[in-house]
PDB file of N, CA and C in Angstrom:
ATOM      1  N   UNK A   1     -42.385 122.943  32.111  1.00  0.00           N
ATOM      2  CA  UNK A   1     -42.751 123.947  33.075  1.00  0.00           C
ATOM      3  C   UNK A   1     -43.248 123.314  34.364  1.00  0.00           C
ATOM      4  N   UNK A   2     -43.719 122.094  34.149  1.00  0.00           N
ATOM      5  CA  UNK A   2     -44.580 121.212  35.774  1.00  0.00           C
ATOM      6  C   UNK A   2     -43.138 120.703  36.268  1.00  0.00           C
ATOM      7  N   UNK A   3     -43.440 120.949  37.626  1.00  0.00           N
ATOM      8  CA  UNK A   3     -42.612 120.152  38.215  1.00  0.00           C
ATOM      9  C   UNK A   3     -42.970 118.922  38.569  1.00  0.00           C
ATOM     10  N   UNK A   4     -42.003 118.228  39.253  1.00  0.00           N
ATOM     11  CA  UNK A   4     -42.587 116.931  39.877  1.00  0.00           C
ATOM     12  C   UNK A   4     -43.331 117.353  41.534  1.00  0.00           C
ATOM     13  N   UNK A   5     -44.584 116.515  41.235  1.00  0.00           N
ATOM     14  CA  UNK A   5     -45.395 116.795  42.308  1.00  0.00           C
ATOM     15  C   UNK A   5     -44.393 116.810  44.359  1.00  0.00           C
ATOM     16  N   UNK A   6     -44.849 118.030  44.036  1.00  0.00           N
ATOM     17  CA  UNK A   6     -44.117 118.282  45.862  1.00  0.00           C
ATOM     18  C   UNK A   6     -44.724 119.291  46.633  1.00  0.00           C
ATOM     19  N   UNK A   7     -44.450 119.063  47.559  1.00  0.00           N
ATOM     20  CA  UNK A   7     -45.481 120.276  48.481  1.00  0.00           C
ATOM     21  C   UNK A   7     -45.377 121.490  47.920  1.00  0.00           C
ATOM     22  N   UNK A   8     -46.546 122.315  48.037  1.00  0.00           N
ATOM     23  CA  UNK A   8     -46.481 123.549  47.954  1.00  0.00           C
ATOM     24  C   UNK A   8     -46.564 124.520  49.373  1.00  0.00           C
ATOM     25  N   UNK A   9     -45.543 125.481  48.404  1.00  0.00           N
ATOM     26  CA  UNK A   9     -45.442 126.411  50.057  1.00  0.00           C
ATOM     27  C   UNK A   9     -46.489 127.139  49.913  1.00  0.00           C
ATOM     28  N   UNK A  10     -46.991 128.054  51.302  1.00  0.00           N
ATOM     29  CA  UNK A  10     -48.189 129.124  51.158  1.00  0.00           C
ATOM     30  C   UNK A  10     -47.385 130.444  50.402  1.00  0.00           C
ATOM     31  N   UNK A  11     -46.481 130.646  49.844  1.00  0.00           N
ATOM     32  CA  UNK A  11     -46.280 131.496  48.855  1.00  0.00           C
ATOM     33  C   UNK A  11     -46.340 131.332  47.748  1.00  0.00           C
ATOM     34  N   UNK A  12     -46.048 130.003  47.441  1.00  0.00           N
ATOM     35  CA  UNK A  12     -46.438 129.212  45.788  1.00  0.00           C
ATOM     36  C   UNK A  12     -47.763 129.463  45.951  1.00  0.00           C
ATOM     37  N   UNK A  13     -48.356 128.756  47.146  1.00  0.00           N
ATOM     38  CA  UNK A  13     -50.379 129.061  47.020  1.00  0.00           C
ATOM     39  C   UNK A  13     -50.845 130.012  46.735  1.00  0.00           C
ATOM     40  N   UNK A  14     -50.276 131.266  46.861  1.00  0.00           N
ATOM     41  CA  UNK A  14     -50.881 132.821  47.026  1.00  0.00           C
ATOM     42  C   UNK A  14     -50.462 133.073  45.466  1.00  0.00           C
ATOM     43  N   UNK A  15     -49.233 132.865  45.171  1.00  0.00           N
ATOM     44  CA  UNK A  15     -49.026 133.030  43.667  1.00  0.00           C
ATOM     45  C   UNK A  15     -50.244 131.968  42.596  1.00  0.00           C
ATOM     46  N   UNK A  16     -50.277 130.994  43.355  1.00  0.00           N
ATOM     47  CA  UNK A  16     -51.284 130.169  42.448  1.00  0.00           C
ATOM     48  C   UNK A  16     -52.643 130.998  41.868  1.00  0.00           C
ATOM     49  N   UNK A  17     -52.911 131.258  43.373  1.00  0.00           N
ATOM     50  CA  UNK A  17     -54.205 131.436  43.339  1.00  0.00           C
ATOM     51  C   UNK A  17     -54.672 132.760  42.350  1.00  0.00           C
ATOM     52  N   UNK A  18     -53.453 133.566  42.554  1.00  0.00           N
ATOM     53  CA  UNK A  18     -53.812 135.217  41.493  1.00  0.00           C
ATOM     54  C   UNK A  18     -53.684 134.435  40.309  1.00  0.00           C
ATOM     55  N   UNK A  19     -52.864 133.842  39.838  1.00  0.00           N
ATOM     56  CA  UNK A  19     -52.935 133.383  38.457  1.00  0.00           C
ATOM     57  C   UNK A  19     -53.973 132.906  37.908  1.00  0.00           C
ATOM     58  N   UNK A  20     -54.337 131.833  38.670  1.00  0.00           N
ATOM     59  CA  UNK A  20     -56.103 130.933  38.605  1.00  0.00           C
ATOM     60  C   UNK A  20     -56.975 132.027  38.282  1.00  0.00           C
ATOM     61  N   UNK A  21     -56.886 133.330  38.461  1.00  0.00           N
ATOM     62  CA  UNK A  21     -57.502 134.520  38.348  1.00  0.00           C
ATOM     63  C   UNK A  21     -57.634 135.118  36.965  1.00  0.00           C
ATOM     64  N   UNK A  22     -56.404 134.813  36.508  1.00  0.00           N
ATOM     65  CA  UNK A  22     -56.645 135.789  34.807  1.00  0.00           C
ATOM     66  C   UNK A  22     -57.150 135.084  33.929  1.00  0.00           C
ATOM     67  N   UNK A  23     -58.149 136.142  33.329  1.00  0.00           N
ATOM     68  CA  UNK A  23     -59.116 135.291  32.263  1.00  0.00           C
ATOM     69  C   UNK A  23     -58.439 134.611  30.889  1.00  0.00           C
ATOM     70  N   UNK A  24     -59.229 134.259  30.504  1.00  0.00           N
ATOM     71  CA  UNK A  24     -58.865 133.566  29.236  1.00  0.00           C
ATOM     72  C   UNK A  24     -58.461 134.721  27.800  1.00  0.00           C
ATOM     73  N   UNK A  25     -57.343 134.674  27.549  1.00  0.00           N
ATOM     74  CA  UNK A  25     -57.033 135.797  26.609  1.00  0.00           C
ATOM     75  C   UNK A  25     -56.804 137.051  26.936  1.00  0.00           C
ATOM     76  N   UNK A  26     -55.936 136.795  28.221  1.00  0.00           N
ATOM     77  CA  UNK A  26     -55.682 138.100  29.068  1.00  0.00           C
ATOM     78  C   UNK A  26     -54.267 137.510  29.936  1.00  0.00           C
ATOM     79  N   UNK A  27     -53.534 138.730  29.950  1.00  0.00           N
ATOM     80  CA  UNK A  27     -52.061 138.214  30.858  1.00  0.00           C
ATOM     81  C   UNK A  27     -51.902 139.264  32.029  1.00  0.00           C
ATOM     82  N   UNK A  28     -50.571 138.913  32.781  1.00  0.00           N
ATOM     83  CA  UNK A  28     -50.768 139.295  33.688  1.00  0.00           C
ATOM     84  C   UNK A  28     -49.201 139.377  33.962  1.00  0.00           C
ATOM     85  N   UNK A  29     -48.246 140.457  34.217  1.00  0.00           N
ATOM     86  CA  UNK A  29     -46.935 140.358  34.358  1.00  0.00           C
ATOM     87  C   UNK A  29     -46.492 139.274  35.713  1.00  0.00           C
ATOM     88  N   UNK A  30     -45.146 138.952  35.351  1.00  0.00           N
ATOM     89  CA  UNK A  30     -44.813 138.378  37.045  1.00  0.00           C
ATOM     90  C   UNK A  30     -44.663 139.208  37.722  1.00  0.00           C
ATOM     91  N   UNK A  31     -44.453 140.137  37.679  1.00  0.00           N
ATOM     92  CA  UNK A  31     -44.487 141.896  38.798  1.00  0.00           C
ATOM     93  C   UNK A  31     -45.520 141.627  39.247  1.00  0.00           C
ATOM     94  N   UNK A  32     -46.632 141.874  38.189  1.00  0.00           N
ATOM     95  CA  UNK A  32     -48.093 142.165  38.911  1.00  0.00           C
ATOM     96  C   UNK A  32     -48.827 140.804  39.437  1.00  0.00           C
ATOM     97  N   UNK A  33     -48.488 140.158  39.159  1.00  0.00           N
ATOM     98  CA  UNK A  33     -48.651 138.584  40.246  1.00  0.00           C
ATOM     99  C   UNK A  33     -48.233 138.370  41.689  1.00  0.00           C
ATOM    100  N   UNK A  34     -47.330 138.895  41.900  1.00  0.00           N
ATOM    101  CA  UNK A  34     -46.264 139.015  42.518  1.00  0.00           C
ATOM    102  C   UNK A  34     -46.615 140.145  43.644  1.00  0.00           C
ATOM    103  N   UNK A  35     -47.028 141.359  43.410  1.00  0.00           N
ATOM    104  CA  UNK A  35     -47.721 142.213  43.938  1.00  0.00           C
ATOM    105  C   UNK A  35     -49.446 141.577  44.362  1.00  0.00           C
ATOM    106  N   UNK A  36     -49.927 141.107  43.487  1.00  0.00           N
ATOM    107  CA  UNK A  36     -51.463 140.859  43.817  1.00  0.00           C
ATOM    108  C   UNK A  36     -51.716 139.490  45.047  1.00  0.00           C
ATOM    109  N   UNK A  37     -49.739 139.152  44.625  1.00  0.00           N
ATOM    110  CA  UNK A  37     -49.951 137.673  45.672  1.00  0.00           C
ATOM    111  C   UNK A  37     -49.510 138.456  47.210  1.00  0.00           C
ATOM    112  N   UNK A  38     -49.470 139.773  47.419  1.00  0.00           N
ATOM    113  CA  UNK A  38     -49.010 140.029  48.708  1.00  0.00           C
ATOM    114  C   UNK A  38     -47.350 140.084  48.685  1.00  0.00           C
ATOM    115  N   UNK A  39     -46.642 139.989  47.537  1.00  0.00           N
ATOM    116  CA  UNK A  39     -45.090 140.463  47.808  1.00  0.00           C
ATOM    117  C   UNK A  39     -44.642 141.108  46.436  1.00  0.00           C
ATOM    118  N   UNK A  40     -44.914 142.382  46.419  1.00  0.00           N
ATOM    119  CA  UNK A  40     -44.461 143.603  46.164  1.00  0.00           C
ATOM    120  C   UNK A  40     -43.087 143.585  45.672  1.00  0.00           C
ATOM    121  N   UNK A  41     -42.638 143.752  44.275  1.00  0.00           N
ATOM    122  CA  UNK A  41     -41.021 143.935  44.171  1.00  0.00           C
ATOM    123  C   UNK A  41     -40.384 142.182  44.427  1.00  0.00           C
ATOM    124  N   UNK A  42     -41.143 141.171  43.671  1.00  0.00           N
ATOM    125  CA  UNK A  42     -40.744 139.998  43.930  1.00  0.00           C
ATOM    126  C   UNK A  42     -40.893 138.898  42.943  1.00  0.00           C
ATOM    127  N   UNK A  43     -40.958 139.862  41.654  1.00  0.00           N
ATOM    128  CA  UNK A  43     -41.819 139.240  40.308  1.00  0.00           C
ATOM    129  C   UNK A  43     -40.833 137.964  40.457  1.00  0.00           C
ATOM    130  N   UNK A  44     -39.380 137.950  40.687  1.00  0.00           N
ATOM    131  CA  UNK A  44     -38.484 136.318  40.469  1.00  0.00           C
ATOM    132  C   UNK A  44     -39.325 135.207  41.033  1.00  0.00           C
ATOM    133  N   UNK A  45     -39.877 135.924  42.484  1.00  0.00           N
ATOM    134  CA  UNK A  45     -40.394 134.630  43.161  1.00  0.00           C
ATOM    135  C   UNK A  45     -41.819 134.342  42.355  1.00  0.00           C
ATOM    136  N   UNK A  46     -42.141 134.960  41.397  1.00  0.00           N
ATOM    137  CA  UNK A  46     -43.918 134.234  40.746  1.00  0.00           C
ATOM    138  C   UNK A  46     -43.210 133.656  39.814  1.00  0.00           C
ATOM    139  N   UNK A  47     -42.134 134.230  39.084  1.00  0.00           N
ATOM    140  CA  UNK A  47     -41.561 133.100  38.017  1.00  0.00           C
ATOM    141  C   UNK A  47     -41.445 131.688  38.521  1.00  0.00           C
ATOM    142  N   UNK A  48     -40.083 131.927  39.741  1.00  0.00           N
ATOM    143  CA  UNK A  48     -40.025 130.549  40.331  1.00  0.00           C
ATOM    144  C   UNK A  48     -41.248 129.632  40.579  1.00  0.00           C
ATOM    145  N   UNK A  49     -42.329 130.230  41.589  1.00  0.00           N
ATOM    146  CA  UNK A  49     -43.278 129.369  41.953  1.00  0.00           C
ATOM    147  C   UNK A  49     -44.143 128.527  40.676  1.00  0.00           C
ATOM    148  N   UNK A  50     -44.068 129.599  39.806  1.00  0.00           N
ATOM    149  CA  UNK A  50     -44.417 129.001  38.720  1.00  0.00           C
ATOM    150  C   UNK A  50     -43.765 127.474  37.476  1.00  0.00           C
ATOM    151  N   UNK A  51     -42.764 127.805  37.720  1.00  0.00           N
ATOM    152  CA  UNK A  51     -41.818 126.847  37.721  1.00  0.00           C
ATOM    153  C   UNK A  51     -41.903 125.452  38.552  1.00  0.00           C
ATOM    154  N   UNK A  52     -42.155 125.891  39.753  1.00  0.00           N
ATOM    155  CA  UNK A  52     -42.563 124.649  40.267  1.00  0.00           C
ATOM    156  C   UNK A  52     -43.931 124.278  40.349  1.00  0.00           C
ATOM    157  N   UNK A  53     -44.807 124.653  39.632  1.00  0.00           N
ATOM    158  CA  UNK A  53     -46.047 124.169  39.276  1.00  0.00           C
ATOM    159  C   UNK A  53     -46.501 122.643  39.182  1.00  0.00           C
ATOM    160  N   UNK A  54     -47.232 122.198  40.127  1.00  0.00           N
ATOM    161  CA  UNK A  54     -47.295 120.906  40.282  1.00  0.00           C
ATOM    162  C   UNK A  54     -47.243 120.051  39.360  1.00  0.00           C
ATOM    163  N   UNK A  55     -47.612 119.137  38.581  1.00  0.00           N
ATOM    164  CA  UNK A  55     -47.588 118.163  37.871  1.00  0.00           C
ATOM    165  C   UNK A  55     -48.867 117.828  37.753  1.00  0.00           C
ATOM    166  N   UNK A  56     -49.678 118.151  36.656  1.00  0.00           N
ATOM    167  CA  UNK A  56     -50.888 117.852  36.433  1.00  0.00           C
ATOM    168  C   UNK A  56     -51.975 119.258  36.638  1.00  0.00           C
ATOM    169  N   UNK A  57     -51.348 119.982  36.800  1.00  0.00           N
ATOM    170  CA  UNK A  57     -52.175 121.541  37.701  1.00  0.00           C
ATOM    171  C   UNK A  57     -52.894 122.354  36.753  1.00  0.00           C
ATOM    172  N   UNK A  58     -54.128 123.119  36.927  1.00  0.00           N
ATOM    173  CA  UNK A  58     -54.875 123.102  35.728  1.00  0.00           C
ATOM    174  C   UNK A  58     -54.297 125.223  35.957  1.00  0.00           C
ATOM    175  N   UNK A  59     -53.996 125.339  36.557  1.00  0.00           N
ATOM    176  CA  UNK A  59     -53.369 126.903  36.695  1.00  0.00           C
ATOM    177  C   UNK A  59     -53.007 127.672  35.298  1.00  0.00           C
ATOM    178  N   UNK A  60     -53.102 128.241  35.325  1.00  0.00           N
ATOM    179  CA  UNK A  60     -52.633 128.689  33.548  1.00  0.00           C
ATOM    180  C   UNK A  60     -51.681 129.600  33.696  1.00  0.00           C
ATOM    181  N   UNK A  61     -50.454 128.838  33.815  1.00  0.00           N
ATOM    182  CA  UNK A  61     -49.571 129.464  33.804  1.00  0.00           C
ATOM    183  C   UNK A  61     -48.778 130.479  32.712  1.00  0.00           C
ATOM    184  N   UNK A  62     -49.180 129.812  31.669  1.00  0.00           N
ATOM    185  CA  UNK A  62     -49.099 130.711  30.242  1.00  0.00           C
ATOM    186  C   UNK A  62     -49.818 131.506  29.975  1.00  0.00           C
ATOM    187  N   UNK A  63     -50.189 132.408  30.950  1.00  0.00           N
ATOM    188  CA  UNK A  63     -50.856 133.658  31.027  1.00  0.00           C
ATOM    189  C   UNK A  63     -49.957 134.579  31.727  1.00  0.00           C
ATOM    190  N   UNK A  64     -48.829 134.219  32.146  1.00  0.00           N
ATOM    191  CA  UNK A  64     -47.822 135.352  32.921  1.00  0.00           C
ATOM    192  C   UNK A  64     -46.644 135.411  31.654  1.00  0.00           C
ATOM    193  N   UNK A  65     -46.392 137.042  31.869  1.00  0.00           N
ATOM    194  CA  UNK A  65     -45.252 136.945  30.754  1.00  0.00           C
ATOM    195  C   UNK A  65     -44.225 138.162  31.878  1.00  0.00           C
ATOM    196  N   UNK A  66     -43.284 138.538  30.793  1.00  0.00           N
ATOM    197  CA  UNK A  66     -42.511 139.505  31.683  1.00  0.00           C
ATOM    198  C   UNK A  66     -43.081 141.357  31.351  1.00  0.00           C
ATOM    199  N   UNK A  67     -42.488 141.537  31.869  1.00  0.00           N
ATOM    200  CA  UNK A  67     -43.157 143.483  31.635  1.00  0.00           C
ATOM    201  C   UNK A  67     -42.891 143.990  30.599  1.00  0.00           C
ATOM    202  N   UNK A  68     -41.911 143.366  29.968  1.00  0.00           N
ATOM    203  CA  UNK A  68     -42.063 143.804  28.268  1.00  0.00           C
ATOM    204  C   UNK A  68     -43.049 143.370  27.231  1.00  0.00           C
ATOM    205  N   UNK A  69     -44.101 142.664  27.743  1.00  0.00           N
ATOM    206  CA  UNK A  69     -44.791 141.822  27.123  1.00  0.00           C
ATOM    207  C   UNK A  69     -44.463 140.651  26.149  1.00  0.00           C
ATOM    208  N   UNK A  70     -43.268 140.001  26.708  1.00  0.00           N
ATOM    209  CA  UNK A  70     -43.017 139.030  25.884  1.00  0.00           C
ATOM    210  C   UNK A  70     -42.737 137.784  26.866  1.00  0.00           C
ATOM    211  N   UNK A  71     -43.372 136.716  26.078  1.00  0.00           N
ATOM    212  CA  UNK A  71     -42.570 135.419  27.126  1.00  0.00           C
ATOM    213  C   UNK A  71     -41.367 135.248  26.653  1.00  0.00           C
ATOM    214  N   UNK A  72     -41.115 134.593  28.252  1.00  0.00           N
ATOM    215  CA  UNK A  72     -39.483 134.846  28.779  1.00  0.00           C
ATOM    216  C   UNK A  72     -39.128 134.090  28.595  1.00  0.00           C
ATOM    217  N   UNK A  73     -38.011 133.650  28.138  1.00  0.00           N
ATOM    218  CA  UNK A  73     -37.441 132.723  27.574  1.00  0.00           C
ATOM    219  C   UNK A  73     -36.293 131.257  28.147  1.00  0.00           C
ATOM    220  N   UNK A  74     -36.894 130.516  28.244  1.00  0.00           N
ATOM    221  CA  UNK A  74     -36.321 128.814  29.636  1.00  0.00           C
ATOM    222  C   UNK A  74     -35.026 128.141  28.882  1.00  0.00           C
ATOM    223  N   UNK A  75     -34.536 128.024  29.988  1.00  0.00           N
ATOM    224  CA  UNK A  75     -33.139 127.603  29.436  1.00  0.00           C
ATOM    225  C   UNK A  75     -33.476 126.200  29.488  1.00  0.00           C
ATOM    226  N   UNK A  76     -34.408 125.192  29.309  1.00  0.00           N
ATOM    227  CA  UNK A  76     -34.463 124.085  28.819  1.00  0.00           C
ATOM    228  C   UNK A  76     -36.025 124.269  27.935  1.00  0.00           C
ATOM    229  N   UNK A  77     -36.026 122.644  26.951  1.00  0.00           N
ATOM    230  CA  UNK A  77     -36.662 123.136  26.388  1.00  0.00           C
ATOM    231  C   UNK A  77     -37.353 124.081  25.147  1.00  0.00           C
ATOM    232  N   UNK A  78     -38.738 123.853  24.962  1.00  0.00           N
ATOM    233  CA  UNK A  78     -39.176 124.835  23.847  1.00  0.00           C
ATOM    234  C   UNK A  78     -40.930 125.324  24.489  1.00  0.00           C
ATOM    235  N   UNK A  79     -40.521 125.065  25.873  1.00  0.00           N
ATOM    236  CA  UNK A  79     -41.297 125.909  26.860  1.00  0.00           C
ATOM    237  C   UNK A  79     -41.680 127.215  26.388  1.00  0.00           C
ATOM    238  N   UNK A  80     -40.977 127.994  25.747  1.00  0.00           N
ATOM    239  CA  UNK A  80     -41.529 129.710  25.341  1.00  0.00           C
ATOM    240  C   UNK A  80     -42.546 129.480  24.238  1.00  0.00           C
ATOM    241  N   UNK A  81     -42.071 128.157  23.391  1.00  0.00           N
ATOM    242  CA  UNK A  81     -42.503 128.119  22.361  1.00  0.00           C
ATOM    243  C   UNK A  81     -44.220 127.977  22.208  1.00  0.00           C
ATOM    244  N   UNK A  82     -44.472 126.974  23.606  1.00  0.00           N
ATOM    245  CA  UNK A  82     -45.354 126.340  23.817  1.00  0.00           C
ATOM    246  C   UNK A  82     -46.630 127.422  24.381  1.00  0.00           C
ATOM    247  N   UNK A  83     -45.531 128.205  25.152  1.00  0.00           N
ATOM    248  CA  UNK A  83     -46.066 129.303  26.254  1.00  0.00           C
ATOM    249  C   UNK A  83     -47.164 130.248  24.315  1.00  0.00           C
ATOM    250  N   UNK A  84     -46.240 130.981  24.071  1.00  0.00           N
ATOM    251  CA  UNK A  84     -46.594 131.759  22.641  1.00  0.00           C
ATOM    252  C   UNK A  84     -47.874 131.167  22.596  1.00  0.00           C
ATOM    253  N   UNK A  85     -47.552 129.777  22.232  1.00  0.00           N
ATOM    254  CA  UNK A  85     -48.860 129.080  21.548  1.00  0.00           C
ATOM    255  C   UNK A  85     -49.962 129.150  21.980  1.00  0.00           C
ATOM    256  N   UNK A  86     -50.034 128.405  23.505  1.00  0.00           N
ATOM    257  CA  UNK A  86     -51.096 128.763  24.150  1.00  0.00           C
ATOM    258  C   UNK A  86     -51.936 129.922  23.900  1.00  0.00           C
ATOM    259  N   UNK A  87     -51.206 131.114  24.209  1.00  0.00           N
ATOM    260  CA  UNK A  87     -51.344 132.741  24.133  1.00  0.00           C
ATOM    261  C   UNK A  87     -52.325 132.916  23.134  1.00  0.00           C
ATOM    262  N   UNK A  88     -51.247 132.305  21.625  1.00  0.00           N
ATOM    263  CA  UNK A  88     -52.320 132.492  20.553  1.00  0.00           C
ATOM    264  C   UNK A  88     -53.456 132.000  20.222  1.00  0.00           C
ATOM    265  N   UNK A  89     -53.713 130.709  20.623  1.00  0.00           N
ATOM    266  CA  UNK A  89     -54.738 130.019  20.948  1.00  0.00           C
ATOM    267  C   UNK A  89     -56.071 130.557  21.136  1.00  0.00           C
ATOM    268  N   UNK A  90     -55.418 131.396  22.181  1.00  0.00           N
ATOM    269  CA  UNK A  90     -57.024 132.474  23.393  1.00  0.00           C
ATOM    270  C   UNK A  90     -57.122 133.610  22.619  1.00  0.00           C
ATOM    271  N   UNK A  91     -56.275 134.049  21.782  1.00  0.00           N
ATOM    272  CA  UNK A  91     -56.933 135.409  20.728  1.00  0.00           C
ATOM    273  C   UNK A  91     -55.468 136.101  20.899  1.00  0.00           C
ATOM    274  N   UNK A  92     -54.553 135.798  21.891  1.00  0.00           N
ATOM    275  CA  UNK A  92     -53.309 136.860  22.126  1.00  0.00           C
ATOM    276  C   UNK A  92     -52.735 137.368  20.403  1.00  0.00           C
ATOM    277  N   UNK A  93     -52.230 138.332  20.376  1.00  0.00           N
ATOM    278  CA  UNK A  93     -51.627 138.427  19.366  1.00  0.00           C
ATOM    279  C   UNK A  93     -50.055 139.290  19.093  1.00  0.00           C
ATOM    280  N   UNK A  94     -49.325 138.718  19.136  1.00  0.00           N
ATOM    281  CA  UNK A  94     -47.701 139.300  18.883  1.00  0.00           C
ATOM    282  C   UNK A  94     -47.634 140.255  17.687  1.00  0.00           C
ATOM    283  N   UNK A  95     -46.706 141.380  17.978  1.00  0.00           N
ATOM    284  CA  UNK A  95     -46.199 141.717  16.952  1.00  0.00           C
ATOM    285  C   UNK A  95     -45.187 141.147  16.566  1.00  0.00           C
ATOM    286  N   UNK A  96     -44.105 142.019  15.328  1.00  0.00           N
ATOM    287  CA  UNK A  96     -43.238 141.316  14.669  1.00  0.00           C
ATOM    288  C   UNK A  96     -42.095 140.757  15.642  1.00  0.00           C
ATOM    289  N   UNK A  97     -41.841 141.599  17.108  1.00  0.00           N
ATOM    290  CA  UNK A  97     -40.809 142.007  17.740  1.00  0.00           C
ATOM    291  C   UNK A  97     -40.572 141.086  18.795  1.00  0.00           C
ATOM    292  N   UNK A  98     -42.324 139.973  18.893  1.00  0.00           N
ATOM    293  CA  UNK A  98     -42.650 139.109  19.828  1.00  0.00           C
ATOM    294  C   UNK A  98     -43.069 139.528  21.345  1.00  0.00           C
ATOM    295  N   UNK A  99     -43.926 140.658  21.011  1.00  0.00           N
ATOM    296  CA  UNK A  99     -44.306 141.329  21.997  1.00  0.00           C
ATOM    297  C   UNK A  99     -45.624 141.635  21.878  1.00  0.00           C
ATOM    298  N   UNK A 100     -46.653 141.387  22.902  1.00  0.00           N
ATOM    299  CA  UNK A 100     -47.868 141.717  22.565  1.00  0.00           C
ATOM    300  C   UNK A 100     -48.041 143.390  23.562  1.00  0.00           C
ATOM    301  N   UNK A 101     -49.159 143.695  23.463  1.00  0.00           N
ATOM    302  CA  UNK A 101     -49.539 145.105  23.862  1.00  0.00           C
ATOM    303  C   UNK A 101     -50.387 144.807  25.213  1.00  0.00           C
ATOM    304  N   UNK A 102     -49.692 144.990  25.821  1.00  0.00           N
ATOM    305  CA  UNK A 102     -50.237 144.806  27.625  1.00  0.00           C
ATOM    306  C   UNK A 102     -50.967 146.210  27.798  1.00  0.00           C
ATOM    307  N   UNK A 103     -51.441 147.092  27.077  1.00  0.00           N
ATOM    308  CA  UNK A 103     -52.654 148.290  26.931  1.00  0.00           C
ATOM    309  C   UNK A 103     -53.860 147.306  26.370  1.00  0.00           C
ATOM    310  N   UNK A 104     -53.718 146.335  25.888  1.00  0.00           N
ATOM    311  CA  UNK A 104     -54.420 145.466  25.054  1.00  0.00           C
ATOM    312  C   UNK A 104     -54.864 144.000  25.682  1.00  0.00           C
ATOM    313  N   UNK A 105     -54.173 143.688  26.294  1.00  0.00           N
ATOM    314  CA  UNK A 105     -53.779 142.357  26.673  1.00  0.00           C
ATOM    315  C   UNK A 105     -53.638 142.136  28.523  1.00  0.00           C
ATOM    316  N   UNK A 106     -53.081 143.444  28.993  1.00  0.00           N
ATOM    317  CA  UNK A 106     -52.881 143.020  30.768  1.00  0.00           C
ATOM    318  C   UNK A 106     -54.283 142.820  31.263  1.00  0.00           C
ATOM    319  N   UNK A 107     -54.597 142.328  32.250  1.00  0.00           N
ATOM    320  CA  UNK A 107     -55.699 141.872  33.259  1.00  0.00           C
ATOM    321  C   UNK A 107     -55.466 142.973  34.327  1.00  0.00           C
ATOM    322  N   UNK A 108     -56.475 143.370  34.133  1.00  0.00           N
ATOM    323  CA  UNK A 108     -56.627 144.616  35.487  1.00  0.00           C
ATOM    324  C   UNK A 108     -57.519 144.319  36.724  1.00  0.00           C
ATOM    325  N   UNK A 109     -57.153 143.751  37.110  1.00  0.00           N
ATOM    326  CA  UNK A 109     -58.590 143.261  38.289  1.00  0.00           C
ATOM    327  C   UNK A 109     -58.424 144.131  39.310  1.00  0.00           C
ATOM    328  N   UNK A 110     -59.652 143.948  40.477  1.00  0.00           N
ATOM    329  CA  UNK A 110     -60.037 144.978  41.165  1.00  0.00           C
ATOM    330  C   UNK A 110     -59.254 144.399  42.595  1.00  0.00           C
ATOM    331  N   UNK A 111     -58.055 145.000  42.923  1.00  0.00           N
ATOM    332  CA  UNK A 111     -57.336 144.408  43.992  1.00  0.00           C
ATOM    333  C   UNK A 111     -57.842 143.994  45.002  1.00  0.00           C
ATOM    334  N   UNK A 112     -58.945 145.087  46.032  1.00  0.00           N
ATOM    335  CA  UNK A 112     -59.342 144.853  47.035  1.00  0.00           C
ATOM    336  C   UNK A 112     -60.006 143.765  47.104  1.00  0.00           C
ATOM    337  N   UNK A 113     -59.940 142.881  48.085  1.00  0.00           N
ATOM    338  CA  UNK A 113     -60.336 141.216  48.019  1.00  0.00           C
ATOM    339  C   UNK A 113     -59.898 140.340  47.396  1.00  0.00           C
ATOM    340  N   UNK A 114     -58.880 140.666  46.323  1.00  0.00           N
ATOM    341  CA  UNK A 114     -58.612 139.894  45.730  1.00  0.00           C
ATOM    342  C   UNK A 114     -57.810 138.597  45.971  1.00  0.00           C
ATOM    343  N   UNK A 115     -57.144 138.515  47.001  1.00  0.00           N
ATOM    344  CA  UNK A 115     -56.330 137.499  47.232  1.00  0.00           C
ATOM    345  C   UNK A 115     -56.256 137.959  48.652  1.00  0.00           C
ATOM    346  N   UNK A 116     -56.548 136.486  49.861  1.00  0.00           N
ATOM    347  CA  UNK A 116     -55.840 136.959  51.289  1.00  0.00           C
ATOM    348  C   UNK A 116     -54.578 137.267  51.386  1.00  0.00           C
ATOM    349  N   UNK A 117     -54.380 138.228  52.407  1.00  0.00           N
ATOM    350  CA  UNK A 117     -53.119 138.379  52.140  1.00  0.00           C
ATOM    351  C   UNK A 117     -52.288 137.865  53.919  1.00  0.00           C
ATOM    352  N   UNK A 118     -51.619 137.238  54.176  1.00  0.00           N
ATOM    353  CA  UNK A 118     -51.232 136.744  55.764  1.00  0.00           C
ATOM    354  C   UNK A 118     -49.905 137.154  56.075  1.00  0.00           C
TER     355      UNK A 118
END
């Protein structure tokens, strides 16, 4: 999931920074990342940025899943596998279907202030 260390753009930053945001044992869709980072209708670009996640970055990226509540699945790799794990780690818990309950599980934070938006 890390990339090799390279600049980050100020849209990777804005995506960073909402993520750095969700607590421990709590997720957060790439929609709603995506929206909280200031671009609305752009969940691909929090996947991507996420993707390029620096190399060494303490961000918790295995706290974003997709809107079905399931992690999404990387065409290299056993990245999902790892992602799950994490999840379960912090208390997450899947059903049979590999879907957890985002009534249960999403991070609702209080938008206003939450992230600059430029």
């Amino acid at each position: 999931m890390m990339a090799a260390n390279r600049p980050t753009s100020e849209r990777n930053a804005r995506i960073y920074a909402v993520v750095d945001l969700i607590p421990y044992g709590r997720v957060a869709t790439y929609g709603q990342v995506a929206a909280l980072a200031g671009m609305s209708g752009q969940a691909r670009q929090a996947g991507y940025a996420l993707h390029d996640l620096p190399t060494g970055s303490n961000t918790p990226w295995h706290r974003v899943i997709n809107a079905k509540g399931e992690v999404s699945p990387r065409s290299e790799g056993d990245w999902d596998d790892y992602q799950r794990h994490l999840l379960e780690t912090e208390g997450v818990v899947f059903g049979p279907k590999g879907r957890l309950d985002l009534g249960l599980y999403r991070w609702e934070p209080a938008v206003d202030g939450l992230v600059e938006r430029g």
